[in-house]
C-alpha atoms as a PDB file:
ATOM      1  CA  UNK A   1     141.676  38.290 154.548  1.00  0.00           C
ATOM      2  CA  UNK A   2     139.438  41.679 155.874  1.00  0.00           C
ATOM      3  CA  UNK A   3     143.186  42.703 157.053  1.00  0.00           C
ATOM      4  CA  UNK A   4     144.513  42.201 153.185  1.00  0.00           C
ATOM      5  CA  UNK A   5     141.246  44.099 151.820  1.00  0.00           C
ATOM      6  CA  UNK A   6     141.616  46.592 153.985  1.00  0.00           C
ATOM      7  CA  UNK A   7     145.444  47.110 153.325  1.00  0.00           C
ATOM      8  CA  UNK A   8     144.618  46.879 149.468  1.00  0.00           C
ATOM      9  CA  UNK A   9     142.219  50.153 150.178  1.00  0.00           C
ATOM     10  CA  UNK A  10     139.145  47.754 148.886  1.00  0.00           C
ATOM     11  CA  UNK A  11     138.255  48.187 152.753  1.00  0.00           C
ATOM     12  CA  UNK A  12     138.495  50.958 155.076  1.00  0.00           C
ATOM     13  CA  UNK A  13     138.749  50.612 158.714  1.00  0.00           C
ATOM     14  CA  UNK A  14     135.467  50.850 161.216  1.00  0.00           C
ATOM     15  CA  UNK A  15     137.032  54.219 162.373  1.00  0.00           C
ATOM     16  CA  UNK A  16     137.197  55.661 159.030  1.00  0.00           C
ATOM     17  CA  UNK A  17     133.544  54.447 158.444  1.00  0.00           C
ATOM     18  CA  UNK A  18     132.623  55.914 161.755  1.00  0.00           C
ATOM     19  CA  UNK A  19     133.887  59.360 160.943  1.00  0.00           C
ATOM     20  CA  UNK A  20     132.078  59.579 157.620  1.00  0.00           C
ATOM     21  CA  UNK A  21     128.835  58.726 158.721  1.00  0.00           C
ATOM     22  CA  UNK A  22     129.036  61.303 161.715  1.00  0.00           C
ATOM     23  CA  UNK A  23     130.823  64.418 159.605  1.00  0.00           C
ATOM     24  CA  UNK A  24     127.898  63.674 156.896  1.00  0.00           C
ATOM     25  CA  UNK A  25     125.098  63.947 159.843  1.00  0.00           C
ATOM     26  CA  UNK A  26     126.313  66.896 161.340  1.00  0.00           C
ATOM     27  CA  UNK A  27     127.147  68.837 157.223  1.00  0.00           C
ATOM     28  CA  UNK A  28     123.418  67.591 156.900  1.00  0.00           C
ATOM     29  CA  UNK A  29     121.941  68.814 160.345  1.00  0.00           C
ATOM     30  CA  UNK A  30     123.891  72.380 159.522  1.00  0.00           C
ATOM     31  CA  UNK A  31     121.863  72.644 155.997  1.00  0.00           C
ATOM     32  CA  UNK A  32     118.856  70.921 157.446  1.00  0.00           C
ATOM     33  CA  UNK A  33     118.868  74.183 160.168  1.00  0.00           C
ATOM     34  CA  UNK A  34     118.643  76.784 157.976  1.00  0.00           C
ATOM     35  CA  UNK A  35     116.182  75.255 156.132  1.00  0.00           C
ATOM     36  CA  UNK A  36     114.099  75.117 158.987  1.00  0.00           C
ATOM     37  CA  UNK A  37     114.661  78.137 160.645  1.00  0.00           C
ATOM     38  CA  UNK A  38     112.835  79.835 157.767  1.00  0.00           C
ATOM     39  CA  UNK A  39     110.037  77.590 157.566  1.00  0.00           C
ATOM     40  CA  UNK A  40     110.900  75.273 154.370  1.00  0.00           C
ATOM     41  CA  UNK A  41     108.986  72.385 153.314  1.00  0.00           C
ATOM     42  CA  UNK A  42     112.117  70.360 154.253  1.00  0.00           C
ATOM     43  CA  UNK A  43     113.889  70.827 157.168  1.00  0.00           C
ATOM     44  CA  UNK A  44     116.451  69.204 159.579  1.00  0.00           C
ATOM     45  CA  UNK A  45     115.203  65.805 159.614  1.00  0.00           C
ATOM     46  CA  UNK A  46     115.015  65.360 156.155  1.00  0.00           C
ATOM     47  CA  UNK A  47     118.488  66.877 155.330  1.00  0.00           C
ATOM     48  CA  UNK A  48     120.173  64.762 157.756  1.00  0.00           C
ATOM     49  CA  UNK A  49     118.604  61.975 156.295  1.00  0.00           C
ATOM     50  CA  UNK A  50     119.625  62.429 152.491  1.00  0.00           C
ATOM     51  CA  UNK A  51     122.669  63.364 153.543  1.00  0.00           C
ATOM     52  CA  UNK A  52     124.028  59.929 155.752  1.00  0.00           C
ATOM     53  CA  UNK A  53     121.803  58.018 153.441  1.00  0.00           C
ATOM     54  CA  UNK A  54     124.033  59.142 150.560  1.00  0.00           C
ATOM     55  CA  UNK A  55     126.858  58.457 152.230  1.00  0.00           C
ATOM     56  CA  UNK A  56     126.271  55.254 152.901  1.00  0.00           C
ATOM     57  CA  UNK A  57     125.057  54.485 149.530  1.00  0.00           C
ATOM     58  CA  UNK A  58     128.482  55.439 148.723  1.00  0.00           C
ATOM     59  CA  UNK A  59     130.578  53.194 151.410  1.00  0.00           C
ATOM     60  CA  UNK A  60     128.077  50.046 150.175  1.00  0.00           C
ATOM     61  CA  UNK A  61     128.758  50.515 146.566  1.00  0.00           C
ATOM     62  CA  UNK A  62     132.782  51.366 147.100  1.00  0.00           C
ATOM     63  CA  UNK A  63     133.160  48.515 150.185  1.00  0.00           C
ATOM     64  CA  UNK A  64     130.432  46.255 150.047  1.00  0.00           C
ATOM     65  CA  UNK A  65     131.048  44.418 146.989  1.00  0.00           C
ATOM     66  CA  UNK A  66     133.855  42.101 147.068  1.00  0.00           C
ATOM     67  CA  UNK A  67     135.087  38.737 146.508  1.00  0.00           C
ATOM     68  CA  UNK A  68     136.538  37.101 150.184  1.00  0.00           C
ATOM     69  CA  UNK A  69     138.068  34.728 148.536  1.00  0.00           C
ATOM     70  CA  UNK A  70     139.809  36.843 145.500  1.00  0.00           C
ATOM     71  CA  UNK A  71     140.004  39.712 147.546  1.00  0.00           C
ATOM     72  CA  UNK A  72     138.938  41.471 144.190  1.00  0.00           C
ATOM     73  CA  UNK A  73     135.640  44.297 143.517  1.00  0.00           C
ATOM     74  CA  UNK A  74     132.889  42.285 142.041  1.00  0.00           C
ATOM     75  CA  UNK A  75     130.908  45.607 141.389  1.00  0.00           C
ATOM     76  CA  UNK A  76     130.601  48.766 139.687  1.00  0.00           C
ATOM     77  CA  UNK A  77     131.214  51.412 142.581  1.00  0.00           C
ATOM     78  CA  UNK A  78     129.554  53.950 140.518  1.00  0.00           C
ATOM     79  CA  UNK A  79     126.423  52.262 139.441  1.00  0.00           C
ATOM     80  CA  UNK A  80     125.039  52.399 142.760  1.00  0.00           C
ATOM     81  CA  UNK A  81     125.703  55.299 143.929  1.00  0.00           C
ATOM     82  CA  UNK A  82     124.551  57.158 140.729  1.00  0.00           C
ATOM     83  CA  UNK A  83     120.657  55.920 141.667  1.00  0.00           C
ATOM     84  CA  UNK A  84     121.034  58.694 144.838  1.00  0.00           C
ATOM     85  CA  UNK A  85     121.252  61.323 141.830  1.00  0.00           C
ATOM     86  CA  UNK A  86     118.315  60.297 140.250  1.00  0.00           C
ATOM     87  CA  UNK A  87     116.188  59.063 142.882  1.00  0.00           C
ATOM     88  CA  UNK A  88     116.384  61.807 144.689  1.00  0.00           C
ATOM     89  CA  UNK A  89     114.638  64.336 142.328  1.00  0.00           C
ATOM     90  CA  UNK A  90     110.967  62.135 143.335  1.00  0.00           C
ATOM     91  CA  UNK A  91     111.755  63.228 147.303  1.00  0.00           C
ATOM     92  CA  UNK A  92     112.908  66.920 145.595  1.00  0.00           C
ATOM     93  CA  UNK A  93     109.564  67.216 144.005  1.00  0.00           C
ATOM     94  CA  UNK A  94     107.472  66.777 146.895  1.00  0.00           C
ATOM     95  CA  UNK A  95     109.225  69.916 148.500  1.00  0.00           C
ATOM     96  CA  UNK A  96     107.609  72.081 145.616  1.00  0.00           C
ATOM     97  CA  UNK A  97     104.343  73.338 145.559  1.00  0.00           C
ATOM     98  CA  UNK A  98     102.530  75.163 142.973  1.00  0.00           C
ATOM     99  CA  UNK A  99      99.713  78.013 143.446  1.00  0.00           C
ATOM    100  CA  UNK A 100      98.811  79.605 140.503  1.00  0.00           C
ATOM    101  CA  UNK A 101     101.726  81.279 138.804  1.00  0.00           C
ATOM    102  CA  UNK A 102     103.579  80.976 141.837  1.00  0.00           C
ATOM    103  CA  UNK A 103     105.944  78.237 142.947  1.00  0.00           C
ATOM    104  CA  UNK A 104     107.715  77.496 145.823  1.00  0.00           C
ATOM    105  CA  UNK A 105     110.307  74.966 147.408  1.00  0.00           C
ATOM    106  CA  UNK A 106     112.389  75.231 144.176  1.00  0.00           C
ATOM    107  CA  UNK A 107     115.366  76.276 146.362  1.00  0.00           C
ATOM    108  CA  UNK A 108     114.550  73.373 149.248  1.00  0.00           C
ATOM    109  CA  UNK A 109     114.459  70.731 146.462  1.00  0.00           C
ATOM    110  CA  UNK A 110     118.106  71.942 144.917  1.00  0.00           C
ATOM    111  CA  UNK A 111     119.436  71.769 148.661  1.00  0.00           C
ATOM    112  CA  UNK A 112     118.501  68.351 149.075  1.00  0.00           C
ATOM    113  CA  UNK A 113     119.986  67.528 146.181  1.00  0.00           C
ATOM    114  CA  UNK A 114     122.893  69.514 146.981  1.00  0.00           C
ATOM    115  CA  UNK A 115     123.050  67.272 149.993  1.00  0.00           C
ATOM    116  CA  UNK A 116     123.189  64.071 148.395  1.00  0.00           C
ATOM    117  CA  UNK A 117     125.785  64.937 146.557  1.00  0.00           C
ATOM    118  CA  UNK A 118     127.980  66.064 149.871  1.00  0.00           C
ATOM    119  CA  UNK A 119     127.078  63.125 151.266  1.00  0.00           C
ATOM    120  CA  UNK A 120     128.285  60.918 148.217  1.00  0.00           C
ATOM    121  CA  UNK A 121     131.503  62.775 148.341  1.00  0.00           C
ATOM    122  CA  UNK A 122     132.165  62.350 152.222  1.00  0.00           C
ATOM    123  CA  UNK A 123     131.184  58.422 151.625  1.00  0.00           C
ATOM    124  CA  UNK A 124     134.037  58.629 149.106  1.00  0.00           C
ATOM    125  CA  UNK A 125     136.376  60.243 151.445  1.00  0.00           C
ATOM    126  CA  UNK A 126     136.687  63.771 149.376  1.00  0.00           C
ATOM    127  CA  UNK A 127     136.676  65.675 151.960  1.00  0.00           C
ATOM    128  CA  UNK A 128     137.722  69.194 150.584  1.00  0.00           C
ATOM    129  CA  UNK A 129     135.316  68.668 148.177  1.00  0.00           C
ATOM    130  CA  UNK A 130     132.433  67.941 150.587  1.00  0.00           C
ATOM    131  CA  UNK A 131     133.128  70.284 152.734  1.00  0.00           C
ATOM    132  CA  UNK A 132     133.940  73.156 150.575  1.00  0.00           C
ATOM    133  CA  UNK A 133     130.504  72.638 148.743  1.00  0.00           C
ATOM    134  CA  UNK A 134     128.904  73.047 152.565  1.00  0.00           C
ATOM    135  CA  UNK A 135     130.470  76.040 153.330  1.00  0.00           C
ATOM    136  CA  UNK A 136     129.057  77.563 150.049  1.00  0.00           C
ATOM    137  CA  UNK A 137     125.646  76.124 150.398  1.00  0.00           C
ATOM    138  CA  UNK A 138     125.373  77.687 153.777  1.00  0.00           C
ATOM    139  CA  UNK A 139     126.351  80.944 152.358  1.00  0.00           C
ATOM    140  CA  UNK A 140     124.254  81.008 149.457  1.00  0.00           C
ATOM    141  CA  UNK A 141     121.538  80.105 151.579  1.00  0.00           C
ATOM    142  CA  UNK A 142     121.908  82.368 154.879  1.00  0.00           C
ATOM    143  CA  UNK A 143     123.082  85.513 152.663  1.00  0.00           C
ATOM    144  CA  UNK A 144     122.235  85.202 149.012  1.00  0.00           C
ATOM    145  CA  UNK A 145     118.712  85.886 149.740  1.00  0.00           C
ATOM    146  CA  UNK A 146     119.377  89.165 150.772  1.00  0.00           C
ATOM    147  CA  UNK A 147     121.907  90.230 148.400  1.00  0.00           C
ATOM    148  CA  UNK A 148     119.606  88.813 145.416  1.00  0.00           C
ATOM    149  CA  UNK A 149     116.393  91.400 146.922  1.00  0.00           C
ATOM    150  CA  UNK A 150     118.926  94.140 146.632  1.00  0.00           C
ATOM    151  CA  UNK A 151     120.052  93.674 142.804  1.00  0.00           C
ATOM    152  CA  UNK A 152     116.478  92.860 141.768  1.00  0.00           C
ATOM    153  CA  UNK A 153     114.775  95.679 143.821  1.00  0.00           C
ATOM    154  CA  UNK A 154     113.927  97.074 140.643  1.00  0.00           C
ATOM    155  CA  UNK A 155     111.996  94.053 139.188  1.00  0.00           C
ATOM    156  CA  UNK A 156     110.232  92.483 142.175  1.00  0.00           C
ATOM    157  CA  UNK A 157     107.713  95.001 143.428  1.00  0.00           C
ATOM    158  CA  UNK A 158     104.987  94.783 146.056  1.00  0.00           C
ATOM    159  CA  UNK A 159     101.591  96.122 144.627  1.00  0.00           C
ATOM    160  CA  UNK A 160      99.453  97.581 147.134  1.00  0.00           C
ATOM    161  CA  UNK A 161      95.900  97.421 145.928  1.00  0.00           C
ATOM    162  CA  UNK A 162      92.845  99.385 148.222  1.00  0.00           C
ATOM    163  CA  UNK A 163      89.600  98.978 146.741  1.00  0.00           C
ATOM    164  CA  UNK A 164      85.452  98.098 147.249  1.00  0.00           C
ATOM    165  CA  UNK A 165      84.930  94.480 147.724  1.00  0.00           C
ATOM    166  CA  UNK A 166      83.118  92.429 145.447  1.00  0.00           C
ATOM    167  CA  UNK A 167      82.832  89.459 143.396  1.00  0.00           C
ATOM    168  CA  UNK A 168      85.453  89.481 140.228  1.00  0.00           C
ATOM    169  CA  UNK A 169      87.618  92.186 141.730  1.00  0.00           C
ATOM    170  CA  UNK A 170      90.800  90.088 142.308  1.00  0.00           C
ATOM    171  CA  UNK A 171      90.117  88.453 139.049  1.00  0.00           C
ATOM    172  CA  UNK A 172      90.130  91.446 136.826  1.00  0.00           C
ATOM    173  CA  UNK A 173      93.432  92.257 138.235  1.00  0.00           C
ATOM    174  CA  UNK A 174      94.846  89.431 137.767  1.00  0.00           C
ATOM    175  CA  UNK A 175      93.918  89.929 134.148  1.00  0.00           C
ATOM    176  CA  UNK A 176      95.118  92.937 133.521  1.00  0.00           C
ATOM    177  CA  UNK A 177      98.481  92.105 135.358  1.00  0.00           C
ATOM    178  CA  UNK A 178      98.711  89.312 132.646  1.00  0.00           C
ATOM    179  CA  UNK A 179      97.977  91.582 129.236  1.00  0.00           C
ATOM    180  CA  UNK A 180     101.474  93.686 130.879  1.00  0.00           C
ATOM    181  CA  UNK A 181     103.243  90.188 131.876  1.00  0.00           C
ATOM    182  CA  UNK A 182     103.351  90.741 135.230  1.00  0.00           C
ATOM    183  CA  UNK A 183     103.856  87.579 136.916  1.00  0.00           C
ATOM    184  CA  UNK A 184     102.159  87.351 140.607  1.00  0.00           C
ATOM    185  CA  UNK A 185     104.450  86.202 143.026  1.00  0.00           C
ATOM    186  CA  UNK A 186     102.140  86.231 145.813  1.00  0.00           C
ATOM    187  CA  UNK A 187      99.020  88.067 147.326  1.00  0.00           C
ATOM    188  CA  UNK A 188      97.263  88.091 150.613  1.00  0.00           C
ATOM    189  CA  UNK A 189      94.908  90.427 152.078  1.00  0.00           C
ATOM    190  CA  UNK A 190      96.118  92.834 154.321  1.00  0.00           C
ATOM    191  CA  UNK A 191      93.019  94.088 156.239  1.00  0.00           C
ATOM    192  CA  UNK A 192      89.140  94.434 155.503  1.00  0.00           C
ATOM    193  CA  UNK A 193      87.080  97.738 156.676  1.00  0.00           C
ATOM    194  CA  UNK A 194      83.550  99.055 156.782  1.00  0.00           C
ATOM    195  CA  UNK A 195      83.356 102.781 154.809  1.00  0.00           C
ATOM    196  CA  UNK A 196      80.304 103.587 156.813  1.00  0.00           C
ATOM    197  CA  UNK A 197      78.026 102.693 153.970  1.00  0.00           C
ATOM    198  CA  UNK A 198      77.126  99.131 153.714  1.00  0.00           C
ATOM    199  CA  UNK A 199      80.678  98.425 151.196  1.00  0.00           C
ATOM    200  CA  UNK A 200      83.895  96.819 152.149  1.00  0.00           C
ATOM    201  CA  UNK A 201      87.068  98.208 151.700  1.00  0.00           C
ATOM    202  CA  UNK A 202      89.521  95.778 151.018  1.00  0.00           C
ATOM    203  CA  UNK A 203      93.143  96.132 151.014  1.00  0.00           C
ATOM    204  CA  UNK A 204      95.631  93.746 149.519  1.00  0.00           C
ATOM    205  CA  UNK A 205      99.461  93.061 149.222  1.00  0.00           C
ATOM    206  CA  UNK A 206     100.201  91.934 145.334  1.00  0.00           C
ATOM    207  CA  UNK A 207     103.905  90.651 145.117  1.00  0.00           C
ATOM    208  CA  UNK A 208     104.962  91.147 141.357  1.00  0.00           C
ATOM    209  CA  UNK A 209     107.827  90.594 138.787  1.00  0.00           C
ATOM    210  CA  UNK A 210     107.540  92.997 136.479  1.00  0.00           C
ATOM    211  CA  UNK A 211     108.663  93.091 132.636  1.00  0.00           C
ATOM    212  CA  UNK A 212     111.715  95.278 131.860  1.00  0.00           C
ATOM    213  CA  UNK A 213     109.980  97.497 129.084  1.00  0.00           C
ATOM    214  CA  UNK A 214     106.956  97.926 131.316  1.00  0.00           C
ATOM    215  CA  UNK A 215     105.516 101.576 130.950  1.00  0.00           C
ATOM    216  CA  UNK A 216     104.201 102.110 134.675  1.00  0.00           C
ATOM    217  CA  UNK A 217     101.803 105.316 133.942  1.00  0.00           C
ATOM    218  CA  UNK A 218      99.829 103.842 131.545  1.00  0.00           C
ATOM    219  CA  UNK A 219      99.383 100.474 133.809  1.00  0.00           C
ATOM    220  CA  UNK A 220      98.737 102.540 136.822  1.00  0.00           C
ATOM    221  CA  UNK A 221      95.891 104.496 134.467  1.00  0.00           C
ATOM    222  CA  UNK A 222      94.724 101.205 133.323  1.00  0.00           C
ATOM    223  CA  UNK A 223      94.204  99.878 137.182  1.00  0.00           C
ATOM    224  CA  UNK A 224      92.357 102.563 137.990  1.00  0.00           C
ATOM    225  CA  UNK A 225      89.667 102.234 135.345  1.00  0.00           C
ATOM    226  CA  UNK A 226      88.913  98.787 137.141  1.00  0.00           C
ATOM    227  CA  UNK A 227      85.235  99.374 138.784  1.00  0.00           C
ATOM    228  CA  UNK A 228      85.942  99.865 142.603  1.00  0.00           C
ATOM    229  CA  UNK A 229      90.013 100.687 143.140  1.00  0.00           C
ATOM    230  CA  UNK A 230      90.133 103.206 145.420  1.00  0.00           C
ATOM    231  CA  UNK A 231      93.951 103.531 146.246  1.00  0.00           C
ATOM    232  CA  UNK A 232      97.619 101.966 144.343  1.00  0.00           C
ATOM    233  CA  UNK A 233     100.950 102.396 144.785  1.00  0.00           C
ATOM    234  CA  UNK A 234     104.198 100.027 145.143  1.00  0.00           C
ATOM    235  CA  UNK A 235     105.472 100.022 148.827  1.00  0.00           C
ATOM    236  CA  UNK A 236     108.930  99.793 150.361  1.00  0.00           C
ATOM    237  CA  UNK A 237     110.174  96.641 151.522  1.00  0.00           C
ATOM    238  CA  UNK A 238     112.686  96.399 154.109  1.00  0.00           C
END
């Protein structure tokens, strides 16, 4: 009977099943590195994981429902394998954190995602289409975040802000970045100094997305009327 199911394609042999579960660990564990390698909320582990989970979703719900005595499906193949779509969003979510204004691990969560799906498609045996979608996902990954800082050099900018500590400083910038909606991207504090008086300098790193009709004089005459900015001015990234 397994030799009839099998001939019928409603089986595939332990070789076959073999080789899918291995080619999706090793398409996860590529995805999974370069996730890691730059410090991502999910890394190796976790791709690899999504990835031969998915896949063998997808051999359960095409293989593992069937009549021995019929020899017929007694399933829906798709049903099944359709709950890796939605369930993974919940693990997605947990990649992506929230401070502020600024969000990250929205690119993490699509790559898992991304993942599942490869890994549905190599349980199904599409191989082009699995590993075509790997090669670009590498790509986009490893170079797209280059090329995208290149073409939106002009509307991502890194505010460098000197001024004298004190309480409410970073606060009224942050307000007057929001009356010219200027989103913060980021900010840490670069360094902290004595003047020789008793005050604190403090210097910080403000990364920004600025508005396309933005008039920079007037904001930059605007900072400057906020009590205690010393020095301003956008720096060079590399």
């Amino acid at each position: 009977m397994l030799d009839q199911l099998k001939g019928s394609g409603l089986m595939i042999s332990n070789r076959e099943v073999i080789l899918r579960i291995i080619l999706s660990t090793i398409i996860g564990g590529l995805i999974g590195m370069e996730r890691e390698a730059n410090n991502r909320p999910a890394g190796l582990r976790t791709h690899v994981l999504v990835s031969i989970g998915s896949t063998l979703i997808m051999l359960i719900s095409m293989y593992g429902f069937y009549d021995l005595e019929s020899g017929m499906r007694t399933g829906d193949p798709a049903r099944l394998a359709a709950q890796v779509v939605s369930g993974i969003g919940f693990l997605g979510a947990g990649t992506i954190i929230r401070t502020g204004s600024h969000i990250k691990g929205l690119t993490t969560a699509a790559s898992l995602w991304v993942c599942a799906g490869i890994g549905l498609a190599i349980g199904n045996g599409y191989y082009l289409g699995g590993l075509l979608t790997t090669a670009i996902v590498l790509l986009t990954l490893a170079r797209l975040s280059s090329f995208e800082k290149k073409v939106f050099k002009t509307k991502y900018r890194t505010l460098e802000i000197a001024a004298i500590d004190r309480t409410g400083l970073i606060g009224e910038i942050g307000i007057l970045l929001g009356r010219y909606d200027i989103d913060i991207i980021d900010i840490s504090i670069l360094s902290t100094a004595d003047n020789g008086s008793g005050e604190t300098i403090l210097t910080s790193c403000i990364k920004i997305k600025l508005p396309i009709d933005i008039n920079l004089d007037v904001f930059f005459q605007e900072i400057y009327k906020i009590n205690g900015i010393l020095e301003t001015m956008f720096i060079e990234e590399n």
